[in-house]
N, C-alpha and C. Protein backbone atom coordinates (compact mmCIF):
# COMPACT_ATOMS: atom_id res chain seq x y z
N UNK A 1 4.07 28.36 7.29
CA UNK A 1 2.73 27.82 7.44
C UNK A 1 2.77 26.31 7.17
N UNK A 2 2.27 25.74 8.32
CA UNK A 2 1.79 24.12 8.16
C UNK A 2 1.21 23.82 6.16
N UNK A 3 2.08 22.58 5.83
CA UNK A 3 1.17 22.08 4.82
C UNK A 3 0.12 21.37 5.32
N UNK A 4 -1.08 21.25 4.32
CA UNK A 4 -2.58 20.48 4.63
C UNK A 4 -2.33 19.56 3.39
N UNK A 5 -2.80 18.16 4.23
CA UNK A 5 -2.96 17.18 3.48
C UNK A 5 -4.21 16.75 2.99
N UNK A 6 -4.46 16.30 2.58
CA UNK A 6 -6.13 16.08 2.07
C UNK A 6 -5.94 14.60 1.70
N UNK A 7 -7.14 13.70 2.01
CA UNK A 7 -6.89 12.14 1.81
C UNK A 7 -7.96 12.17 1.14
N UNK A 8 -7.74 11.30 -0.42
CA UNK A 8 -9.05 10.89 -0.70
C UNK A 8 -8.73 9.15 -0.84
N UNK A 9 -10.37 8.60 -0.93
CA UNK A 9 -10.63 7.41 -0.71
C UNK A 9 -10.37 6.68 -2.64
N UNK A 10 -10.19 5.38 -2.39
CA UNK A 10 -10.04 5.28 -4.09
C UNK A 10 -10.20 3.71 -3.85
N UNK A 11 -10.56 3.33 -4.82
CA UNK A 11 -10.80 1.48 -5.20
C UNK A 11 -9.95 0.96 -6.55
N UNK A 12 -9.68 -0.08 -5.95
CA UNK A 12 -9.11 -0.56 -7.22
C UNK A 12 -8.69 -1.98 -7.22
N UNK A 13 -8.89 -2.41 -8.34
CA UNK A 13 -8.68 -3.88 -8.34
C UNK A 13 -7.08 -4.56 -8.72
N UNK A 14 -6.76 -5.40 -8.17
CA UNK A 14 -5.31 -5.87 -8.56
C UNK A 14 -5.12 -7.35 -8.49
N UNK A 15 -4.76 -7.46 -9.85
CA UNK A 15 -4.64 -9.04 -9.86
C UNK A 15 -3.19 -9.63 -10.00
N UNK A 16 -3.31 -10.26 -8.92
CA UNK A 16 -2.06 -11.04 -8.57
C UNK A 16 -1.53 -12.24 -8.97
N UNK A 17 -0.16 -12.91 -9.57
CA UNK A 17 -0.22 -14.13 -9.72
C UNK A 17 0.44 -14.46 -7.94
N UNK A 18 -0.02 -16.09 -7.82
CA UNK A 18 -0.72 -16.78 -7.12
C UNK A 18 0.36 -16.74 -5.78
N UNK A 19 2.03 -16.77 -6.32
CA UNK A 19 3.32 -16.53 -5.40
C UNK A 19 2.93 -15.28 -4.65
N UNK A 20 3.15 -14.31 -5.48
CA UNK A 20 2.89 -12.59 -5.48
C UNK A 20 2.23 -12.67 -4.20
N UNK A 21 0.61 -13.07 -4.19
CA UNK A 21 -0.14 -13.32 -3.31
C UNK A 21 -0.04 -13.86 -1.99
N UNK A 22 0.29 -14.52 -1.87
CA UNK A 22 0.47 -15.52 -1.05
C UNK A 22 2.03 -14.60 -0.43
N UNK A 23 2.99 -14.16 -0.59
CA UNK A 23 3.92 -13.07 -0.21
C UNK A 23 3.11 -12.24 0.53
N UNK A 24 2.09 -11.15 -0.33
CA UNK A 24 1.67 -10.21 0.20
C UNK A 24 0.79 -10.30 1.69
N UNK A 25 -0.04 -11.79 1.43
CA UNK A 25 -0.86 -12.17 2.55
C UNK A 25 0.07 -12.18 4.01
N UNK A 26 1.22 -13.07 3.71
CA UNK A 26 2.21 -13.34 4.86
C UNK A 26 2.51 -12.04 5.40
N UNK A 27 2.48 -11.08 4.91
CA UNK A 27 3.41 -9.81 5.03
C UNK A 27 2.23 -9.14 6.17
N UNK A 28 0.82 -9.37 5.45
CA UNK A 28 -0.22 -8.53 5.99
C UNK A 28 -0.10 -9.17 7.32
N UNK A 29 -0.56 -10.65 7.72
CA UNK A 29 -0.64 -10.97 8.71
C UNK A 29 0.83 -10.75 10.15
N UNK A 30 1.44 -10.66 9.07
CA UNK A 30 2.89 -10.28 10.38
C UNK A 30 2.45 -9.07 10.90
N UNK A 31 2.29 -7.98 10.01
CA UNK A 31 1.99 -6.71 10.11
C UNK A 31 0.48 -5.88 10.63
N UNK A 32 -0.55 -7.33 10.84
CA UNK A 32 -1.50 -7.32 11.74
C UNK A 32 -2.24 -6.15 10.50
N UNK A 33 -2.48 -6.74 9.65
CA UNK A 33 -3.06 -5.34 8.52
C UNK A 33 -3.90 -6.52 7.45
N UNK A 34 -5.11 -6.29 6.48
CA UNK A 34 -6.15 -7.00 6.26
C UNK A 34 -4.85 -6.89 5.11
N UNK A 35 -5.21 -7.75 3.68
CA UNK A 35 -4.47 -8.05 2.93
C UNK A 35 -4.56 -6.48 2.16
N UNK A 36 -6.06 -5.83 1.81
CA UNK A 36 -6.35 -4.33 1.22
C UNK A 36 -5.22 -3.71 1.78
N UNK A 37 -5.20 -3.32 3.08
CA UNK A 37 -4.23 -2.73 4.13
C UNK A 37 -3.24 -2.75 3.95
N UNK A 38 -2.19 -3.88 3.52
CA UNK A 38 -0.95 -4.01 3.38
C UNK A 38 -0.78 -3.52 1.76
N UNK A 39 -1.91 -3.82 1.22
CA UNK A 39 -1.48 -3.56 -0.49
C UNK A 39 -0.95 -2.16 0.05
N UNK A 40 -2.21 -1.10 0.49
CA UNK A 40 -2.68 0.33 0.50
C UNK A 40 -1.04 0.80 0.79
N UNK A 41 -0.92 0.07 2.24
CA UNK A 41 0.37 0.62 2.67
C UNK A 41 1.70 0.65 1.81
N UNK A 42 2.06 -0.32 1.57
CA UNK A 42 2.69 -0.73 0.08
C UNK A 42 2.83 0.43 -0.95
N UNK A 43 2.07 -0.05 -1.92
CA UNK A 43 1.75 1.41 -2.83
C UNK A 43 1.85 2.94 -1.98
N UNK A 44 1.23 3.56 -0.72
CA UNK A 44 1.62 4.82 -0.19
C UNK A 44 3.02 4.92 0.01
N UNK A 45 3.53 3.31 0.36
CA UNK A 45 5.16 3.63 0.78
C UNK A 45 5.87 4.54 -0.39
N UNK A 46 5.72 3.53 -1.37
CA UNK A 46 6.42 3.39 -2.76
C UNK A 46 6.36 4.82 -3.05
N UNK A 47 5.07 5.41 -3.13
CA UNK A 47 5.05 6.53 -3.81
C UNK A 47 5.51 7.78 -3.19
N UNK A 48 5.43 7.04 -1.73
CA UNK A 48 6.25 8.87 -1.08
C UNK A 48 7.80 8.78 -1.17
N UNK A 49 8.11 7.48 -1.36
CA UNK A 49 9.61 7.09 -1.83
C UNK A 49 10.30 8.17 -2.94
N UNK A 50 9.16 7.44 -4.00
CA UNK A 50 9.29 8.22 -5.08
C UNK A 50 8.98 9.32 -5.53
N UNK A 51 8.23 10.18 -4.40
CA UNK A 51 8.39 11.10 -4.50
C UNK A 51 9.66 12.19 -3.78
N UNK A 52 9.97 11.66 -2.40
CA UNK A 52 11.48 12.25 -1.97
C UNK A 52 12.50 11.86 -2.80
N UNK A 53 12.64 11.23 -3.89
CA UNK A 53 13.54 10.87 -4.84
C UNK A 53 13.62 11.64 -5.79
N UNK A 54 12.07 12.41 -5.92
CA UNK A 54 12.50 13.33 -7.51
C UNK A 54 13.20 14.64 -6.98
């Protein structure tokens, strides 16, 4: 049987120093993604990473 994924929505604030930023922005715009967008993607990467890792 197919697994079901379920998406929920979530907010959150993240404060960046000013390099950090300015990285992440460049990244978004290559990647045609709002700066939220690239964080979001980012963090989902990371964590399904880390999750095929455990």
């Amino acid at each position: 049987m197919a697994e079901e994924h379920q998406t929920k929505r979530v907010q959150i604030s993240i404060h960046l120093d000013e390099a950090l930023r300015e990285l992440l922005e460049a990244a978004a715009r290559r990647s045609i993604r709002s700066l939220s967008g690239e964080a979001a993607y980012r963090i989902r990467e990371s964590l399904e990473a880390e999750q095929s890792a455990a």
